[in-house]
C-alpha atoms as a PDB file:
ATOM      1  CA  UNK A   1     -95.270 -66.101 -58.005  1.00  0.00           C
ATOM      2  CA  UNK A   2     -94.515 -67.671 -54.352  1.00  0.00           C
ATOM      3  CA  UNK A   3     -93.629 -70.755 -56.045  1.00  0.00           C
ATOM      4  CA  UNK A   4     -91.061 -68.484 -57.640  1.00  0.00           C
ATOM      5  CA  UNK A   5     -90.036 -66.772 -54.748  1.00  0.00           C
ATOM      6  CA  UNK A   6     -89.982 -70.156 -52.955  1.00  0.00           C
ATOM      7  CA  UNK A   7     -87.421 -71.882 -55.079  1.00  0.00           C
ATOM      8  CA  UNK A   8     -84.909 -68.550 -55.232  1.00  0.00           C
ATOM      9  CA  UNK A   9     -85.021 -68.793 -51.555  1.00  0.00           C
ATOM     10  CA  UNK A  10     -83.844 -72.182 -51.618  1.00  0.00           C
ATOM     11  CA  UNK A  11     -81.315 -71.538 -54.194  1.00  0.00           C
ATOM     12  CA  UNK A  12     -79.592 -68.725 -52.504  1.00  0.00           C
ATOM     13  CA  UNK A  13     -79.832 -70.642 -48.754  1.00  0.00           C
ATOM     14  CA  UNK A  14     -78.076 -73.349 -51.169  1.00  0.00           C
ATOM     15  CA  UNK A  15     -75.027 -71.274 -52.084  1.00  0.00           C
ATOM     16  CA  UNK A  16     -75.475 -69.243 -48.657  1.00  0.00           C
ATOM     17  CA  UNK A  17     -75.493 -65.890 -51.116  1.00  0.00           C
ATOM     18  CA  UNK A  18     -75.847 -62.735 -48.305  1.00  0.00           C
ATOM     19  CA  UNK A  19     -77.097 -60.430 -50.094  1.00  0.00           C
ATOM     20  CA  UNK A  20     -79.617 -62.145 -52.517  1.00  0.00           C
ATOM     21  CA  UNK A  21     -81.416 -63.456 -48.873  1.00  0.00           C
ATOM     22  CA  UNK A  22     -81.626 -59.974 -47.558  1.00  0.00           C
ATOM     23  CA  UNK A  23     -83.229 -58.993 -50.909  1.00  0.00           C
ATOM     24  CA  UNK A  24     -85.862 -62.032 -50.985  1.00  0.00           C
ATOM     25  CA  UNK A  25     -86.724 -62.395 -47.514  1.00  0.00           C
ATOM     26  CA  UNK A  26     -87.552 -58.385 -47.630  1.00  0.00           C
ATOM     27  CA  UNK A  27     -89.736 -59.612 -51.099  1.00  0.00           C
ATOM     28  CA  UNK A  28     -91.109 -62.348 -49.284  1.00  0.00           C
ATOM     29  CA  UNK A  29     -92.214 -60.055 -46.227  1.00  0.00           C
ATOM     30  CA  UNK A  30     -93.979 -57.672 -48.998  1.00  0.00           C
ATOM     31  CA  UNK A  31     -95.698 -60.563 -50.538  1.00  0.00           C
ATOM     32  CA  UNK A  32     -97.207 -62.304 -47.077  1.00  0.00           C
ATOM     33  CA  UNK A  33    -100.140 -62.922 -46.462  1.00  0.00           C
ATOM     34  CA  UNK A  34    -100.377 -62.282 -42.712  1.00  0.00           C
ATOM     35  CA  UNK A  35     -98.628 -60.122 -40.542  1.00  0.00           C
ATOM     36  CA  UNK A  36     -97.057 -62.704 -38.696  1.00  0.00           C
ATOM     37  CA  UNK A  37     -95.531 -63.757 -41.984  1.00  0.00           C
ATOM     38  CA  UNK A  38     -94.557 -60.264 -43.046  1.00  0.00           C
ATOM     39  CA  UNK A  39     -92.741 -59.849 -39.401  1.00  0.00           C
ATOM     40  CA  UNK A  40     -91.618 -63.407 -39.762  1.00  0.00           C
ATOM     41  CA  UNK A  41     -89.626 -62.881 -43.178  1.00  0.00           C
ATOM     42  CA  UNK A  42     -88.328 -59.239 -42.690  1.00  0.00           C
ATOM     43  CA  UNK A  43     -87.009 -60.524 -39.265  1.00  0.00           C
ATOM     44  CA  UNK A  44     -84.953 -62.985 -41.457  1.00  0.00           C
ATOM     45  CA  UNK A  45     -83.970 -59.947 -43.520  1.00  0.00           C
ATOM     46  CA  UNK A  46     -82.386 -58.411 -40.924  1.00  0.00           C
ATOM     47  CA  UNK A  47     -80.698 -60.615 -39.227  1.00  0.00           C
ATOM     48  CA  UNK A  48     -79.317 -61.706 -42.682  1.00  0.00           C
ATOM     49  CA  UNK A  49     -78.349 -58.243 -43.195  1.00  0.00           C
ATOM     50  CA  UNK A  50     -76.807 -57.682 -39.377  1.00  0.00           C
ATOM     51  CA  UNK A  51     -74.566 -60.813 -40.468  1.00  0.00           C
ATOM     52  CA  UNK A  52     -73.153 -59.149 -43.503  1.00  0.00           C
ATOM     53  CA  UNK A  53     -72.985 -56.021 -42.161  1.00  0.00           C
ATOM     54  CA  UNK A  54     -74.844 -54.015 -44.381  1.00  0.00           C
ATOM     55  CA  UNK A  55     -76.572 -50.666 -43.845  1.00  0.00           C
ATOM     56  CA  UNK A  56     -79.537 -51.730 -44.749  1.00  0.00           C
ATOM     57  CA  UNK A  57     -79.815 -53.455 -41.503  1.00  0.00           C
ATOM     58  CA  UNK A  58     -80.464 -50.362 -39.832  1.00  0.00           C
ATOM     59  CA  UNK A  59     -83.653 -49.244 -42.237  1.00  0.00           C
ATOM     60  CA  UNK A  60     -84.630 -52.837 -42.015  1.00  0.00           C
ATOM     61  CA  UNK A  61     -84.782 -52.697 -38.142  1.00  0.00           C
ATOM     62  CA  UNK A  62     -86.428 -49.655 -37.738  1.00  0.00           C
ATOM     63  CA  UNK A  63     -89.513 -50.998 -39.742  1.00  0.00           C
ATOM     64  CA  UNK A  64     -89.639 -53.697 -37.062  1.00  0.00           C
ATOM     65  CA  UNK A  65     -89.897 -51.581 -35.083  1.00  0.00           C
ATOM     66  CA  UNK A  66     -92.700 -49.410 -36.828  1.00  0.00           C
ATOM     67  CA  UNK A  67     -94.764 -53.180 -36.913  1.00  0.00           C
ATOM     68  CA  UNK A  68     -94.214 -53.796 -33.470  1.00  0.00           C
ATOM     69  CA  UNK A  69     -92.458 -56.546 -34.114  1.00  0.00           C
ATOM     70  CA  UNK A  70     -88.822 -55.338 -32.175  1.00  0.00           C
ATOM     71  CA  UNK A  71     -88.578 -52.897 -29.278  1.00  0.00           C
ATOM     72  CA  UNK A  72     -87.145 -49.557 -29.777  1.00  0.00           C
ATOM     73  CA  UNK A  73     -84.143 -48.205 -28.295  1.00  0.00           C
END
């Protein structure tokens, strides 16, 4: 399954696609194996998201925040 997961991410960094890297990276973060990873690939989420400009970069930042992983307002 990460293997999977692996080569999308490559594939999408390959044809820069927005959206699908905001989609993995979140799938990545749910499939870590550490919290440091989790943190580590939602950050990537969002500032993927904050890039494109999507809403989602709002819901995305706000669970940063409930990790502790960003500081709140």
């Amino acid at each position: 399954m990460l293997e999977d997961l692996d080569r999308r991410l490559l594939e999408a960094h390959a044809v820069d696609d927005r959206g699908a890297l905001i989609q993995l990276y979140q799938e990545a973060s749910g499939a870590a194996r550490s919290v440091v990873a989790r943190n580590f690939y939602l950050t990537h989420a969002y500032v993927y998201a904050l890039e494109a400009g999507v809403p989602e970069a709002d819901c995305l930042r706000k669970r940063l925040v409930e990790y502790g992983a960003e500081t709140p307002d």
